[in-house]
PDB file of N, CA and C in Angstrom:
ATOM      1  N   UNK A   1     -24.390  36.775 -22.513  1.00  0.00           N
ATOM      2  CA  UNK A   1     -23.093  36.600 -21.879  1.00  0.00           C
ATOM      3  C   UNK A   1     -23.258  36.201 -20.423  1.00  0.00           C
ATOM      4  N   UNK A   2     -22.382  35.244 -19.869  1.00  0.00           N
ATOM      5  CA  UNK A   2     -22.301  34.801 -18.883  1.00  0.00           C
ATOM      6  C   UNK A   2     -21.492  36.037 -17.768  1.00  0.00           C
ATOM      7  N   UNK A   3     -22.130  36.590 -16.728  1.00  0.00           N
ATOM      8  CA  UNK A   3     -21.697  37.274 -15.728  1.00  0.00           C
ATOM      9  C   UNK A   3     -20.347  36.289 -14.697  1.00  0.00           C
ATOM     10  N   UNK A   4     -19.576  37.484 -14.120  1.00  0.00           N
ATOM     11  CA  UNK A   4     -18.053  36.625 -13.772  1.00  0.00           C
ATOM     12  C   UNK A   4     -18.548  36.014 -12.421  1.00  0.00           C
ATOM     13  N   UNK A   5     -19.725  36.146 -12.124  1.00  0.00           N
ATOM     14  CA  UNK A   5     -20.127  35.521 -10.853  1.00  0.00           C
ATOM     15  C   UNK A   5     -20.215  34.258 -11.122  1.00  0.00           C
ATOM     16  N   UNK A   6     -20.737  34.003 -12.381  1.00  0.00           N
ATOM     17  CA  UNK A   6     -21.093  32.804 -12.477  1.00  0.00           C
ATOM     18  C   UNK A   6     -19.528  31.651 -12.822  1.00  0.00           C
ATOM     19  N   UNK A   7     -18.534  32.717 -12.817  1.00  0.00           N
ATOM     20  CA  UNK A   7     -17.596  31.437 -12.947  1.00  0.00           C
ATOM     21  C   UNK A   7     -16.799  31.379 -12.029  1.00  0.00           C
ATOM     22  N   UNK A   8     -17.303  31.683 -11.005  1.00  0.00           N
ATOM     23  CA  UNK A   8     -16.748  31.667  -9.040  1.00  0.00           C
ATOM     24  C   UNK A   8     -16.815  30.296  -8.794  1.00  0.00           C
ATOM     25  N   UNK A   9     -17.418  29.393  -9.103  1.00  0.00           N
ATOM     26  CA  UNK A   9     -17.664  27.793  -8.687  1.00  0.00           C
ATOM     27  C   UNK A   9     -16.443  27.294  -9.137  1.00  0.00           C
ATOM     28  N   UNK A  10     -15.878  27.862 -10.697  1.00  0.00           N
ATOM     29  CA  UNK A  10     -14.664  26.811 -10.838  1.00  0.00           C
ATOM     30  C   UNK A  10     -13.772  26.546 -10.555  1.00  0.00           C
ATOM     31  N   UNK A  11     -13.007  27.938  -9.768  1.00  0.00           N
ATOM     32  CA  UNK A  11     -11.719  27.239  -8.678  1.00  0.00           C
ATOM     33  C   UNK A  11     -12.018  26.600  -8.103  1.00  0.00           C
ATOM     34  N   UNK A  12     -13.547  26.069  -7.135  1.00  0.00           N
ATOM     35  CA  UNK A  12     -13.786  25.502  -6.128  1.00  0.00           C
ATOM     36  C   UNK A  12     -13.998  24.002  -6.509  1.00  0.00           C
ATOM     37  N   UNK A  13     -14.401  24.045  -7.927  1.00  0.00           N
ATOM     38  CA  UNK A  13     -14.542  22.708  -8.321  1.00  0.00           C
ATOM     39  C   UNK A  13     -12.723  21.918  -8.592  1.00  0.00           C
ATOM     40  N   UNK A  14     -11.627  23.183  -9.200  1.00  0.00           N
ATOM     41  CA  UNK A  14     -10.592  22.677  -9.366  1.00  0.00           C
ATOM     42  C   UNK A  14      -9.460  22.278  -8.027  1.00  0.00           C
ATOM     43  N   UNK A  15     -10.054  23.116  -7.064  1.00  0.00           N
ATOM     44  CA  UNK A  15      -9.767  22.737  -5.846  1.00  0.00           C
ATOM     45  C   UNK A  15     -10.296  21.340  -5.359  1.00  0.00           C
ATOM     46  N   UNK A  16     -11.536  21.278  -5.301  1.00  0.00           N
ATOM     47  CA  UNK A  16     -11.726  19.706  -5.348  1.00  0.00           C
ATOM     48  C   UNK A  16     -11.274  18.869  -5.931  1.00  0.00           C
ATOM     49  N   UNK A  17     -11.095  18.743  -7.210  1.00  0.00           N
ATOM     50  CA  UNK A  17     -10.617  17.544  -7.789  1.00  0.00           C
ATOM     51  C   UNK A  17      -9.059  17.355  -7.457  1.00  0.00           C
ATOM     52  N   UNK A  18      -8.362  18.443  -7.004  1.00  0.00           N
ATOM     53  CA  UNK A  18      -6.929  18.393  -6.508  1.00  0.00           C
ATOM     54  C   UNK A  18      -6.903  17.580  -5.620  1.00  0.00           C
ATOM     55  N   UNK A  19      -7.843  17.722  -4.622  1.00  0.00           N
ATOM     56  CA  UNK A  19      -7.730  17.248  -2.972  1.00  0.00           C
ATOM     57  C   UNK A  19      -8.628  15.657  -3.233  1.00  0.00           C
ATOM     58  N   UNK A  20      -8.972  15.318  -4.063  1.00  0.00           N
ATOM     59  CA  UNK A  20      -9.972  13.953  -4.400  1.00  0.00           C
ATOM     60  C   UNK A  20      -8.477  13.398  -5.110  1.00  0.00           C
ATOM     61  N   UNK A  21      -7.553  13.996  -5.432  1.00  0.00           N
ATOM     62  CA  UNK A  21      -6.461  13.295  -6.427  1.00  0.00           C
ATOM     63  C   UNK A  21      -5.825  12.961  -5.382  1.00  0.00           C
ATOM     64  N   UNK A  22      -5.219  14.065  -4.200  1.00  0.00           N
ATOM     65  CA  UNK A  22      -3.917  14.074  -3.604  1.00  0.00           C
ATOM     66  C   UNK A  22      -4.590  12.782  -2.652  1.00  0.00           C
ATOM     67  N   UNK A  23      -5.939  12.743  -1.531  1.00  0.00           N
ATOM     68  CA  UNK A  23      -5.978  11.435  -0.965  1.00  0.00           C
ATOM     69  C   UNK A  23      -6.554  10.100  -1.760  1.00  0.00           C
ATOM     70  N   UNK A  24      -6.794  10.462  -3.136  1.00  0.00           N
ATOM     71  CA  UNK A  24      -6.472   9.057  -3.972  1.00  0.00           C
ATOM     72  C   UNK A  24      -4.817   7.891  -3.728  1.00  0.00           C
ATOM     73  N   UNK A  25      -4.267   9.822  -3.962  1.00  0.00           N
ATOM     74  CA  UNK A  25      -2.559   8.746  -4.200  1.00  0.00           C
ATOM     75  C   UNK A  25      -2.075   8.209  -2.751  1.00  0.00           C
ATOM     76  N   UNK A  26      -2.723   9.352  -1.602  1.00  0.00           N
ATOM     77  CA  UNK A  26      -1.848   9.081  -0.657  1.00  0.00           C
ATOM     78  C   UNK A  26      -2.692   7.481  -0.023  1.00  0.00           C
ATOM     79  N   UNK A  27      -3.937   6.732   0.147  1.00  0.00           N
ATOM     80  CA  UNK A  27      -4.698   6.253   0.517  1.00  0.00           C
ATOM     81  C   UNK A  27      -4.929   4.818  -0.205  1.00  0.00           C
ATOM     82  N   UNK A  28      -5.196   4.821  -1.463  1.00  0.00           N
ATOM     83  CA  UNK A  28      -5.115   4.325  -1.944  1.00  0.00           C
ATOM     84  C   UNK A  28      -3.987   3.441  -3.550  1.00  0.00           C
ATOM     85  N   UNK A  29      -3.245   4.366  -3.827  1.00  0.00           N
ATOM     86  CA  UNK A  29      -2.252   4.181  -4.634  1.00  0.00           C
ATOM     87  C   UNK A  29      -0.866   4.561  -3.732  1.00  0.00           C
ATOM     88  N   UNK A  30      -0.766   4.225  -2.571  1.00  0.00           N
ATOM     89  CA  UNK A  30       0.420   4.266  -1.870  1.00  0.00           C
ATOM     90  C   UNK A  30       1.023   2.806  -1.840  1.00  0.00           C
ATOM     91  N   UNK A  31       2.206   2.856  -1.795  1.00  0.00           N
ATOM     92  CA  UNK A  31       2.650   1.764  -1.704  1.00  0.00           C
ATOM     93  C   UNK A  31       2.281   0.578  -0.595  1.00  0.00           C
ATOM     94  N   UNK A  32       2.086   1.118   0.729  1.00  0.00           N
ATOM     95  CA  UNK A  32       1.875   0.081   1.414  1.00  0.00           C
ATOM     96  C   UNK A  32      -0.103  -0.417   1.038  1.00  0.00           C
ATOM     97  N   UNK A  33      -0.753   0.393   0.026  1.00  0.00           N
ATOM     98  CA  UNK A  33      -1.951   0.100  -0.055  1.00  0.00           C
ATOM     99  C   UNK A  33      -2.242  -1.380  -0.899  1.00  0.00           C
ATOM    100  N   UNK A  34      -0.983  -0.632  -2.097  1.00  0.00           N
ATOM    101  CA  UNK A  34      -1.034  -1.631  -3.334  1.00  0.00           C
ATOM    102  C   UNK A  34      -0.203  -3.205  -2.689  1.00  0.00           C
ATOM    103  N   UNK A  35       0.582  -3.345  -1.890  1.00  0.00           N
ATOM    104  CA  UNK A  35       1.133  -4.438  -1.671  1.00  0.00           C
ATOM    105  C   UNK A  35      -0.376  -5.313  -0.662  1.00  0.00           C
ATOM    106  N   UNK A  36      -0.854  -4.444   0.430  1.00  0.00           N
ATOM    107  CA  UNK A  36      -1.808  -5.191   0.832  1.00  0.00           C
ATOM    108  C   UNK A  36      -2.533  -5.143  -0.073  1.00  0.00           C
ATOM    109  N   UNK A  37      -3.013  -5.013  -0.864  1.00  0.00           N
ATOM    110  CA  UNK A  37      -4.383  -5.318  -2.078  1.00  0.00           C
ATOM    111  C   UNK A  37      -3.462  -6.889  -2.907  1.00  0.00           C
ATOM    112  N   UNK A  38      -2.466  -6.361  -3.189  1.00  0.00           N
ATOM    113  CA  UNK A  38      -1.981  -7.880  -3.860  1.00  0.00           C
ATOM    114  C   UNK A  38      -1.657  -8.808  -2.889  1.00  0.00           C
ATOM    115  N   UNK A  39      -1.597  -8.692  -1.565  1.00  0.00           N
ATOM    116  CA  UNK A  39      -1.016  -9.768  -0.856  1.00  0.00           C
ATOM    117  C   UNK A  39      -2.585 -10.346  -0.144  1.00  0.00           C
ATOM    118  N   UNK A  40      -3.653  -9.661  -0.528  1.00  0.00           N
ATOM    119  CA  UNK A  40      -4.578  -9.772  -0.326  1.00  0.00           C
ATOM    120  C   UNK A  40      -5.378 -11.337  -1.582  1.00  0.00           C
ATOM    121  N   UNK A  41      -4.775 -11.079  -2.509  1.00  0.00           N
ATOM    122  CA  UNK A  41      -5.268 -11.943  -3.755  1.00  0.00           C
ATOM    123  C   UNK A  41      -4.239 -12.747  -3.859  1.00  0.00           C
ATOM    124  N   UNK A  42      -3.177 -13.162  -3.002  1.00  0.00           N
ATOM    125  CA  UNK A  42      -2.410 -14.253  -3.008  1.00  0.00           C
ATOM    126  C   UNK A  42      -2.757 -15.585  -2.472  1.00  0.00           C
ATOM    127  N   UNK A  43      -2.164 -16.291  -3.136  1.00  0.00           N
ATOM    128  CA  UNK A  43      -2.973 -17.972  -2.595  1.00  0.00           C
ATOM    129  C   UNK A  43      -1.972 -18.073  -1.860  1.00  0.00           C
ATOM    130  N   UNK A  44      -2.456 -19.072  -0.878  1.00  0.00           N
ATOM    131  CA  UNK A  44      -1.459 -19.918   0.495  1.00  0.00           C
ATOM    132  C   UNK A  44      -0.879 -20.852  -0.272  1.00  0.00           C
ATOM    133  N   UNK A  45       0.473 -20.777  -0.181  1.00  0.00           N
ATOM    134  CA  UNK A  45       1.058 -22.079  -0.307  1.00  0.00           C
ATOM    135  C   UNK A  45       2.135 -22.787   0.734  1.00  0.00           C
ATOM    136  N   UNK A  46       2.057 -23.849   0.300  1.00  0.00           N
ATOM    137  CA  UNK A  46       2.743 -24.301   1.304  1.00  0.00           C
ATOM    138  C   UNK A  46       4.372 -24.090   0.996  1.00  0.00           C
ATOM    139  N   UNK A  47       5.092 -24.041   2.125  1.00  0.00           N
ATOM    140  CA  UNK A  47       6.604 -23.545   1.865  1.00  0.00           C
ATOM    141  C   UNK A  47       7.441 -24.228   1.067  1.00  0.00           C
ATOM    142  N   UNK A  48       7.128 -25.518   0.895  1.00  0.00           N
ATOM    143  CA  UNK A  48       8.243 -26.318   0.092  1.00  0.00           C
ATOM    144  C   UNK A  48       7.767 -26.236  -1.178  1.00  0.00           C
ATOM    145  N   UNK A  49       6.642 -25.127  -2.008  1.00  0.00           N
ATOM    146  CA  UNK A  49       6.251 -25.270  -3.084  1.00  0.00           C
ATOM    147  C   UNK A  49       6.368 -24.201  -3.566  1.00  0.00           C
ATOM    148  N   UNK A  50       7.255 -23.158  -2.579  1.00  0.00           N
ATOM    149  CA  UNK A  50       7.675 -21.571  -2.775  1.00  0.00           C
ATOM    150  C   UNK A  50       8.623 -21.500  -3.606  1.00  0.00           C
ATOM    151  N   UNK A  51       8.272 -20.628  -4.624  1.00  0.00           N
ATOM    152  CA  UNK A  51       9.712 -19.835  -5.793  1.00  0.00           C
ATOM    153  C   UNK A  51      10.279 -19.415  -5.417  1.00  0.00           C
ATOM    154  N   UNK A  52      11.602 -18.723  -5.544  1.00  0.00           N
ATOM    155  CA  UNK A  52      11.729 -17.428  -5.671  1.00  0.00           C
ATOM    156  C   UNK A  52      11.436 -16.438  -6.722  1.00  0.00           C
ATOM    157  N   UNK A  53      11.302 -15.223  -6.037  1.00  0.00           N
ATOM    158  CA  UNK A  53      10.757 -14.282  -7.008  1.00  0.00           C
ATOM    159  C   UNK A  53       9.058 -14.614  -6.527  1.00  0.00           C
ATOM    160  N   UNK A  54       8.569 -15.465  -6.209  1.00  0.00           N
ATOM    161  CA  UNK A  54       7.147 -15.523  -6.478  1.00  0.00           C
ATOM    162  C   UNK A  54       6.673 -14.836  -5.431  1.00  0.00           C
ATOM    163  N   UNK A  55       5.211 -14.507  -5.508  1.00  0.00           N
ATOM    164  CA  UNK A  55       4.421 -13.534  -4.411  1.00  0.00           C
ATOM    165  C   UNK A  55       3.424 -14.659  -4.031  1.00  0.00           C
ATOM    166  N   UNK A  56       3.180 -14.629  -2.653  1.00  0.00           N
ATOM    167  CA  UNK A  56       2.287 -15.630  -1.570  1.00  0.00           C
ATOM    168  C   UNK A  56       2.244 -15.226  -0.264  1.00  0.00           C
ATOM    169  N   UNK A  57       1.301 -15.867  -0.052  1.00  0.00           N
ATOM    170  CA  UNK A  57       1.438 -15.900   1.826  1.00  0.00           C
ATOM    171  C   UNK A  57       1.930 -16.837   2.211  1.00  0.00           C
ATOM    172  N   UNK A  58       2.777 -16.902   3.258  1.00  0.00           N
ATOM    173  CA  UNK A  58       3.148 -18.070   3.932  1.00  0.00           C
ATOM    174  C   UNK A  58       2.638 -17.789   5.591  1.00  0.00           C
ATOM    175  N   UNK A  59       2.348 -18.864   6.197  1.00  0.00           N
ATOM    176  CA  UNK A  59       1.720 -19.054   7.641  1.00  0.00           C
ATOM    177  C   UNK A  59       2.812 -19.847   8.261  1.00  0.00           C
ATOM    178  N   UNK A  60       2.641 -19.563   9.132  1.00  0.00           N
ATOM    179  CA  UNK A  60       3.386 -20.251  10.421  1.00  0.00           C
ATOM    180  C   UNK A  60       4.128 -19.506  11.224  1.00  0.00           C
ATOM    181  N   UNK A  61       4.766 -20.070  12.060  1.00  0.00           N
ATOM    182  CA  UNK A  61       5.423 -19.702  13.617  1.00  0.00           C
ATOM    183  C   UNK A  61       6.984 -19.723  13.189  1.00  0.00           C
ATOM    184  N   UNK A  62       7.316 -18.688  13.580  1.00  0.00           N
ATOM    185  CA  UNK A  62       9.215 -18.444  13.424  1.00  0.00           C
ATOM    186  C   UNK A  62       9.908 -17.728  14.863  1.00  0.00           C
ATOM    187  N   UNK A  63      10.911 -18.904  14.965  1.00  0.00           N
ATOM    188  CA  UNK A  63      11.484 -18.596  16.844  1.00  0.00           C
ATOM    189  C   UNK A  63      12.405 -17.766  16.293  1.00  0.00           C
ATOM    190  N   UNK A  64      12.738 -16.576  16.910  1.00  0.00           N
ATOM    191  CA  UNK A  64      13.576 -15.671  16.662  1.00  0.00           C
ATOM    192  C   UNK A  64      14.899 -15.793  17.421  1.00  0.00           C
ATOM    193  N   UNK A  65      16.352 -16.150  16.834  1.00  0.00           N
ATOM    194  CA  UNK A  65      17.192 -15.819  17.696  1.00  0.00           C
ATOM    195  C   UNK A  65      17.934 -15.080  18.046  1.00  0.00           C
ATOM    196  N   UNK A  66      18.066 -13.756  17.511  1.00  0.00           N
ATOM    197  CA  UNK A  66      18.072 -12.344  17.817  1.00  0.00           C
ATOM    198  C   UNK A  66      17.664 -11.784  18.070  1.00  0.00           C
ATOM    199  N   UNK A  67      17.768 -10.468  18.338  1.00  0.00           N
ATOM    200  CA  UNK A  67      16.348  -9.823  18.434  1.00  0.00           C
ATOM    201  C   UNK A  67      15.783  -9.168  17.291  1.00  0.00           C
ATOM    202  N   UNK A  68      14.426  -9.104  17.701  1.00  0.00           N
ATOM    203  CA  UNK A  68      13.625  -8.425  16.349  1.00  0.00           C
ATOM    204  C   UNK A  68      13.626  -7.309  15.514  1.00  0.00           C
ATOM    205  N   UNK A  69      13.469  -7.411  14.237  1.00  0.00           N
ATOM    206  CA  UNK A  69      13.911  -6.370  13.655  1.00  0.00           C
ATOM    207  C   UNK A  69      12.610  -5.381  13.125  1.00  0.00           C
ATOM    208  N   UNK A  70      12.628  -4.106  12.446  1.00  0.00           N
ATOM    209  CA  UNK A  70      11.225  -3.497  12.483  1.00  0.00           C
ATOM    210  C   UNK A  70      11.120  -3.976  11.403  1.00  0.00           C
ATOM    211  N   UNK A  71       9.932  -4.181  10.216  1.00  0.00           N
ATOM    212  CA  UNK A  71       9.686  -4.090   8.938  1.00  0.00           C
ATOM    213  C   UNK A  71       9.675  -2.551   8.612  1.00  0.00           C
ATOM    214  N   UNK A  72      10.286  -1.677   7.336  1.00  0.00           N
ATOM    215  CA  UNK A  72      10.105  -0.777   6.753  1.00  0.00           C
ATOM    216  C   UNK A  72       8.791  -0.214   6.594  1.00  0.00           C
ATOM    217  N   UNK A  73       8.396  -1.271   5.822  1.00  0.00           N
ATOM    218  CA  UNK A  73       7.438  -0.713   4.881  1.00  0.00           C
ATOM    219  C   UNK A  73       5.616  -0.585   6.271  1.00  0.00           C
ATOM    220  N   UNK A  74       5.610  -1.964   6.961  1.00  0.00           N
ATOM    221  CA  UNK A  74       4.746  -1.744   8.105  1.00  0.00           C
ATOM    222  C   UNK A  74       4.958  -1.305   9.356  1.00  0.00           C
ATOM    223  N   UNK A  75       6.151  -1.249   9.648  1.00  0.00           N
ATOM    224  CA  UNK A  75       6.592  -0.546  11.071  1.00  0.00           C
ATOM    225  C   UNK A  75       6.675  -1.819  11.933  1.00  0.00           C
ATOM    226  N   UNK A  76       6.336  -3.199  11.742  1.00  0.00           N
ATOM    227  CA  UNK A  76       5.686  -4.211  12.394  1.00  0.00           C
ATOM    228  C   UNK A  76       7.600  -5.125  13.000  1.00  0.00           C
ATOM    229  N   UNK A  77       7.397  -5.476  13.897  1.00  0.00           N
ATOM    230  CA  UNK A  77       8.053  -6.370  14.381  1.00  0.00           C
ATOM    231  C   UNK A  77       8.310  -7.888  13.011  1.00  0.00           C
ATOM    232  N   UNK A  78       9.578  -7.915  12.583  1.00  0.00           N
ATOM    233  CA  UNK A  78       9.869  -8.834  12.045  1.00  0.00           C
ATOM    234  C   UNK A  78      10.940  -9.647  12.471  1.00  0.00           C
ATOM    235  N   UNK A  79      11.000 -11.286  11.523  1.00  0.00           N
ATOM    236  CA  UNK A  79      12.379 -11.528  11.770  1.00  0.00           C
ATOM    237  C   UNK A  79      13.689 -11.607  10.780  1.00  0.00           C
ATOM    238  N   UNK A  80      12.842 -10.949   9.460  1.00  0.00           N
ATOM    239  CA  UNK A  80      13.401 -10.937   8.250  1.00  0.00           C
ATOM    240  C   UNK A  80      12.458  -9.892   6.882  1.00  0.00           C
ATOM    241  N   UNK A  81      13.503  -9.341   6.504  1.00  0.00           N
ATOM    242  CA  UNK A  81      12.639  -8.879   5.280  1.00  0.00           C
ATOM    243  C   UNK A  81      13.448  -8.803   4.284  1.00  0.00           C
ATOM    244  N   UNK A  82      13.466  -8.155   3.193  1.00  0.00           N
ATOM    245  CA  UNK A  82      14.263  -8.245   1.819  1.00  0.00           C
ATOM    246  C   UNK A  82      13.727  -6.867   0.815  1.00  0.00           C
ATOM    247  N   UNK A  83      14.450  -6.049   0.614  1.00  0.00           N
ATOM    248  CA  UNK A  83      14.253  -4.851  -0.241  1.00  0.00           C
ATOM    249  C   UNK A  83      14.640  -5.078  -1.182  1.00  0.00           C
ATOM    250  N   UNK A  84      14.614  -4.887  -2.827  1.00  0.00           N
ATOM    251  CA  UNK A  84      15.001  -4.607  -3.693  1.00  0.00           C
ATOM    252  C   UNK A  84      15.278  -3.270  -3.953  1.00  0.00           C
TER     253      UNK A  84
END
């Protein structure tokens, strides 16, 4: 028979795998992780060849004639965004 000492490790192991889960989700399966990972594997296109609905990068320079607004999701200075 196994002595109860010997099963002292397994909260510590179930404690770990809690805390390996909780900064999985927060770090990597967070929302702002998963949008940069896909906006990461998006091709450039050029603007007049843009969908809607479709996911890309677009480049270039935009003169603002209001003032700027925050983005949500990055905190970042924008001049437009769109939530669903």
């Amino acid at each position: 028979m196994l002595k109860q000492s010997q099963y002292a490790f397994i909260p510590l192991i179930i404690i770990i795998l809690f805390l390996i889960a909780f900064f999985a989700k927060m770090f990597f399966f967070s929302k702002k992780a998963v949008v940069k990972r896909k906006l990461k594997k998006t091709p450039h296109i050029k603007i007049e060849h843009f969908k809607n609905g479709q996911t890309a990068k677009i480049i270039g320079r935009v003169e603002c004639i209001d003032e700027l607004l925050i983005a949500p999701l990055s905190g970042r200075k924008c001049v437009y965004y769109y939530i669903i």
